[in-house]
N, C-alpha and C. Protein backbone atom coordinates (compact mmCIF):
# COMPACT_ATOMS: atom_id res chain seq x y z
N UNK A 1 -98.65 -96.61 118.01
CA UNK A 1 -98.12 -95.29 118.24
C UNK A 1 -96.61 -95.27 117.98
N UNK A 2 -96.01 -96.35 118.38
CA UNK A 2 -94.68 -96.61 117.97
C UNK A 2 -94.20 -96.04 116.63
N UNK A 3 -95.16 -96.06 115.66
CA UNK A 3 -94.82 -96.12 113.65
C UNK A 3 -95.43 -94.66 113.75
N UNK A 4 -95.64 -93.80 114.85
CA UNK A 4 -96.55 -92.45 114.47
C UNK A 4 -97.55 -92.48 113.78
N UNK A 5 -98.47 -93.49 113.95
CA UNK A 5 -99.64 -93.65 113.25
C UNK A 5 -100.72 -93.39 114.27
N UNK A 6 -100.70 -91.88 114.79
CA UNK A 6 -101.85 -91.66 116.32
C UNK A 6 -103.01 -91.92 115.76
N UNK A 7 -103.50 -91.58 114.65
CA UNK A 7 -104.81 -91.81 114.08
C UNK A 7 -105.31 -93.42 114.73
N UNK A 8 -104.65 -94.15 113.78
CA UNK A 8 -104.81 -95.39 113.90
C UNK A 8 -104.81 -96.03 115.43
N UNK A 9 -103.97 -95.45 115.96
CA UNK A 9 -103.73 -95.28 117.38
C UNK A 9 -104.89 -95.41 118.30
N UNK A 10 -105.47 -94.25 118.42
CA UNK A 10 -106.91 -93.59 118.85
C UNK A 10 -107.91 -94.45 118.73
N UNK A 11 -107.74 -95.22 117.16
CA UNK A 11 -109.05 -95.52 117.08
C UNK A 11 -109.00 -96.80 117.44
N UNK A 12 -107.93 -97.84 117.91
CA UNK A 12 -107.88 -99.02 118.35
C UNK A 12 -107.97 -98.71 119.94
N UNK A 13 -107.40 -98.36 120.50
CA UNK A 13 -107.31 -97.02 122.06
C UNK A 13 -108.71 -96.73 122.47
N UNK A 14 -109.29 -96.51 121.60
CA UNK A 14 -111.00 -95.99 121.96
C UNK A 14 -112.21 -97.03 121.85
N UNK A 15 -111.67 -98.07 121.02
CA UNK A 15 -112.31 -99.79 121.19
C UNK A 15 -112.18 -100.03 122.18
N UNK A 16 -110.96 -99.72 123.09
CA UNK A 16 -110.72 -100.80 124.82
C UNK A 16 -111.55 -99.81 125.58
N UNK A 17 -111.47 -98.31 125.67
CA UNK A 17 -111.99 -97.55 126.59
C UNK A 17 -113.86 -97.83 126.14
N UNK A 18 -114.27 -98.57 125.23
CA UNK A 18 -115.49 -98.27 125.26
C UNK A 18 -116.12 -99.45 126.27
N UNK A 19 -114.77 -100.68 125.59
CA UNK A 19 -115.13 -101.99 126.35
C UNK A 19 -115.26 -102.18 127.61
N UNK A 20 -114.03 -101.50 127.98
CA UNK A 20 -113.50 -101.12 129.79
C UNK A 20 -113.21 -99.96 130.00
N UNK A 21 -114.73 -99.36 130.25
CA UNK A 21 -114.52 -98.13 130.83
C UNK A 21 -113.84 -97.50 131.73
N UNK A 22 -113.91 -98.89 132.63
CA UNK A 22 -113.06 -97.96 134.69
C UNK A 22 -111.32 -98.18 134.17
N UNK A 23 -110.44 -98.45 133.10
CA UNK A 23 -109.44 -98.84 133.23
C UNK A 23 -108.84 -97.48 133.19
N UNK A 24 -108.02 -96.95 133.73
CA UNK A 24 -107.01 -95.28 133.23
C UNK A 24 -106.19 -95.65 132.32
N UNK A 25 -105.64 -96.88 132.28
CA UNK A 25 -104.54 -96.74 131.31
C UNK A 25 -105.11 -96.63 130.09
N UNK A 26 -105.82 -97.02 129.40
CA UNK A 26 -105.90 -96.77 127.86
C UNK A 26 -106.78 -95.15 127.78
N UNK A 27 -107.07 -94.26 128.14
CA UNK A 27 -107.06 -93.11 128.79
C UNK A 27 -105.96 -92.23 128.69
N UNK A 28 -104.96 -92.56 129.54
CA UNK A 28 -103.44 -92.00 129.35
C UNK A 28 -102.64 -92.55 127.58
N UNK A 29 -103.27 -93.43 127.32
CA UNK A 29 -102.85 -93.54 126.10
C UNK A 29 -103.62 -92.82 125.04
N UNK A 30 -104.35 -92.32 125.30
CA UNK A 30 -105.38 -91.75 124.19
C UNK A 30 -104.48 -90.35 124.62
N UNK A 31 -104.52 -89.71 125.79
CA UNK A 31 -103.97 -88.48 126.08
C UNK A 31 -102.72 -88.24 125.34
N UNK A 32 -101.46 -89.29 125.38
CA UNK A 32 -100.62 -89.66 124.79
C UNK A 32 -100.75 -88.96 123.05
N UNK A 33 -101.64 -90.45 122.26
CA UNK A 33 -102.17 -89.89 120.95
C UNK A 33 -102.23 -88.31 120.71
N UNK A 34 -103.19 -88.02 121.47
CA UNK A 34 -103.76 -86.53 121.00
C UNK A 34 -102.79 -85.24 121.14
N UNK A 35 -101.72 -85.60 122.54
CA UNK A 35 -100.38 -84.74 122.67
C UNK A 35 -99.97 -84.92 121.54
N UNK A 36 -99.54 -86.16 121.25
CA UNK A 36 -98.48 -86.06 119.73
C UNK A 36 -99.11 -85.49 118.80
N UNK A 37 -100.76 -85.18 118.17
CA UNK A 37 -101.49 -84.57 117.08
C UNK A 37 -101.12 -82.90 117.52
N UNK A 38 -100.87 -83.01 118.86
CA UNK A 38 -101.32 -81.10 119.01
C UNK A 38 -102.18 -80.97 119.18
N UNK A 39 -103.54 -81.96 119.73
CA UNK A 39 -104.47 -81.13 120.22
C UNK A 39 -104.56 -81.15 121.58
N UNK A 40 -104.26 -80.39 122.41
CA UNK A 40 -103.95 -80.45 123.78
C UNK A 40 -105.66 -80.49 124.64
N UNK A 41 -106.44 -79.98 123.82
CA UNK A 41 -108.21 -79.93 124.38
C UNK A 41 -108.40 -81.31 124.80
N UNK A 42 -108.02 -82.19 123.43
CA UNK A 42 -108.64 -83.89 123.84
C UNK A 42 -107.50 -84.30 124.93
N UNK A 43 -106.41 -83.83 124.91
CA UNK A 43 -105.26 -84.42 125.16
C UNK A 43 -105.24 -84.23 126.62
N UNK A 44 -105.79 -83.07 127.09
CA UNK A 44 -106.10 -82.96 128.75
C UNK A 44 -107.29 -83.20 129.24
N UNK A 45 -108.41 -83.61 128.12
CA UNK A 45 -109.66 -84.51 128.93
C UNK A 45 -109.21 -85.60 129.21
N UNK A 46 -108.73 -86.09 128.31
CA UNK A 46 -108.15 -87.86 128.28
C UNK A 46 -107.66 -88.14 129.80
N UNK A 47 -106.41 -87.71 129.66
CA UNK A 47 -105.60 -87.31 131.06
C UNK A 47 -106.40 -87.04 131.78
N UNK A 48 -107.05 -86.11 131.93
CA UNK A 48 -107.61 -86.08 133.67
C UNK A 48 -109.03 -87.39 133.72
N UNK A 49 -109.88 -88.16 132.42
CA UNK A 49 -110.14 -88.77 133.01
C UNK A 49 -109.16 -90.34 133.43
N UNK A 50 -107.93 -90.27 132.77
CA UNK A 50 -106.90 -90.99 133.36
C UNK A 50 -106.85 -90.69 135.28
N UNK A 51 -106.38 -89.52 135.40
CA UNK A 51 -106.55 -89.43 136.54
C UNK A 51 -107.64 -89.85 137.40
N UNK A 52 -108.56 -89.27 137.00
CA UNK A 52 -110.18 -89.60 138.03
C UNK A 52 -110.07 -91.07 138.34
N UNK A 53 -109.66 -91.61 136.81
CA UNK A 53 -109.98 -93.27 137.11
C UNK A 53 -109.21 -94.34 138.01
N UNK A 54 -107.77 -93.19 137.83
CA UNK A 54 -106.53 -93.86 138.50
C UNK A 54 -106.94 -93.54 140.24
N UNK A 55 -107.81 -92.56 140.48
CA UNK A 55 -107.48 -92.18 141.86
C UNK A 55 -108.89 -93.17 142.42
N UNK A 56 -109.87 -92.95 141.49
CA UNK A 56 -110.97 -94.10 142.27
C UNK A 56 -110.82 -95.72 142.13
N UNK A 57 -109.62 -95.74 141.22
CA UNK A 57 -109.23 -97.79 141.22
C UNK A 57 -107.66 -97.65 142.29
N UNK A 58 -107.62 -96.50 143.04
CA UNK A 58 -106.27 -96.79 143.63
C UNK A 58 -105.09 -97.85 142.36
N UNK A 59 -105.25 -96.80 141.63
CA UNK A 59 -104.43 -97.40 140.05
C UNK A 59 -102.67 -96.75 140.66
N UNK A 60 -102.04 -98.39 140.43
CA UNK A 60 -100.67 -97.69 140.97
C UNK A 60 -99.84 -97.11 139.84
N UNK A 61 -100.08 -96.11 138.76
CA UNK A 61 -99.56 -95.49 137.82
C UNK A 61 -100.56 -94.24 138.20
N UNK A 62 -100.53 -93.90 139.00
CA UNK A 62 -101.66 -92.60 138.94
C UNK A 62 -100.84 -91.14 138.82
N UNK A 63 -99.63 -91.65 139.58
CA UNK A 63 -98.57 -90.49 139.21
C UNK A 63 -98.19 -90.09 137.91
N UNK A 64 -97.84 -91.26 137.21
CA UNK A 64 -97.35 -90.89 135.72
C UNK A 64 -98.71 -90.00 135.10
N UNK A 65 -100.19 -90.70 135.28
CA UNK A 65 -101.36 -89.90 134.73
C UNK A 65 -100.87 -88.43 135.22
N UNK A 66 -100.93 -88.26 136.44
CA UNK A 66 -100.68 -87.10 136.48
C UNK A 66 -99.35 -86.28 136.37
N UNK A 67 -98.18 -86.84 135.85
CA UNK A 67 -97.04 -86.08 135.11
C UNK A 67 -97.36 -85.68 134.04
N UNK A 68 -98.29 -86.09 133.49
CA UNK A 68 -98.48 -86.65 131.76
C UNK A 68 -99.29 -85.12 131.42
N UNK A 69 -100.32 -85.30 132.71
CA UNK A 69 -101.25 -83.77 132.52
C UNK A 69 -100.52 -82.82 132.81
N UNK A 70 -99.69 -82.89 133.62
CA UNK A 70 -98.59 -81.56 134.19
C UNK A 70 -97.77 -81.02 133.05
N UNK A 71 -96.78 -81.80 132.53
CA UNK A 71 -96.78 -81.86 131.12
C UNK A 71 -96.88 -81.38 129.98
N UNK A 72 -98.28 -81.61 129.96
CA UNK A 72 -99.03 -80.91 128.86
C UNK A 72 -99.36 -79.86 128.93
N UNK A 73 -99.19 -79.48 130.29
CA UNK A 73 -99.57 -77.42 130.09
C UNK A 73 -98.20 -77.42 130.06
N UNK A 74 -96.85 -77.42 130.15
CA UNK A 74 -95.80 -77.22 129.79
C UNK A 74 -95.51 -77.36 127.65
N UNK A 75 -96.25 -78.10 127.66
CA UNK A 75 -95.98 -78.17 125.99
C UNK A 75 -96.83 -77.19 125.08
């Protein structure tokens, strides 16, 4: 994501979430991706299941998940 390559991004991003489902962070990174494309639809599923996942693993980044969605209705 660094080189703006979200495509490429996503689709390495969506290998870990298939592997490890319960993790939020690669989640918030997919949300991430899809903000930078403009599509805010994928971009606030992602995110909130960032959230869900962060609040049932007591994930200590659960705040940023949820700045990230806050956020995004601002953009």
């Amino acid at each position: 994501m660094a080189q703006n390559e979200y495509t490429k991004a996503i689709e390495l991003i969506t290998y870990y979430t298939d592997r490890f489902p319960n993790i939020a962070t690669p989640y918030n990174i997919l949300g991430n991706a899809y903000k930078q494309l403009n599509d805010k639809k994928e971009a606030k599923k992602y995110y909130q299941k960032a959230i869900d996942l962060g609040v049932k693993n007591v994930d200590p980044r659960l705040e940023e998940y949820r700045d990230n969605f806050k956020r995004l209705k601002q953009f």
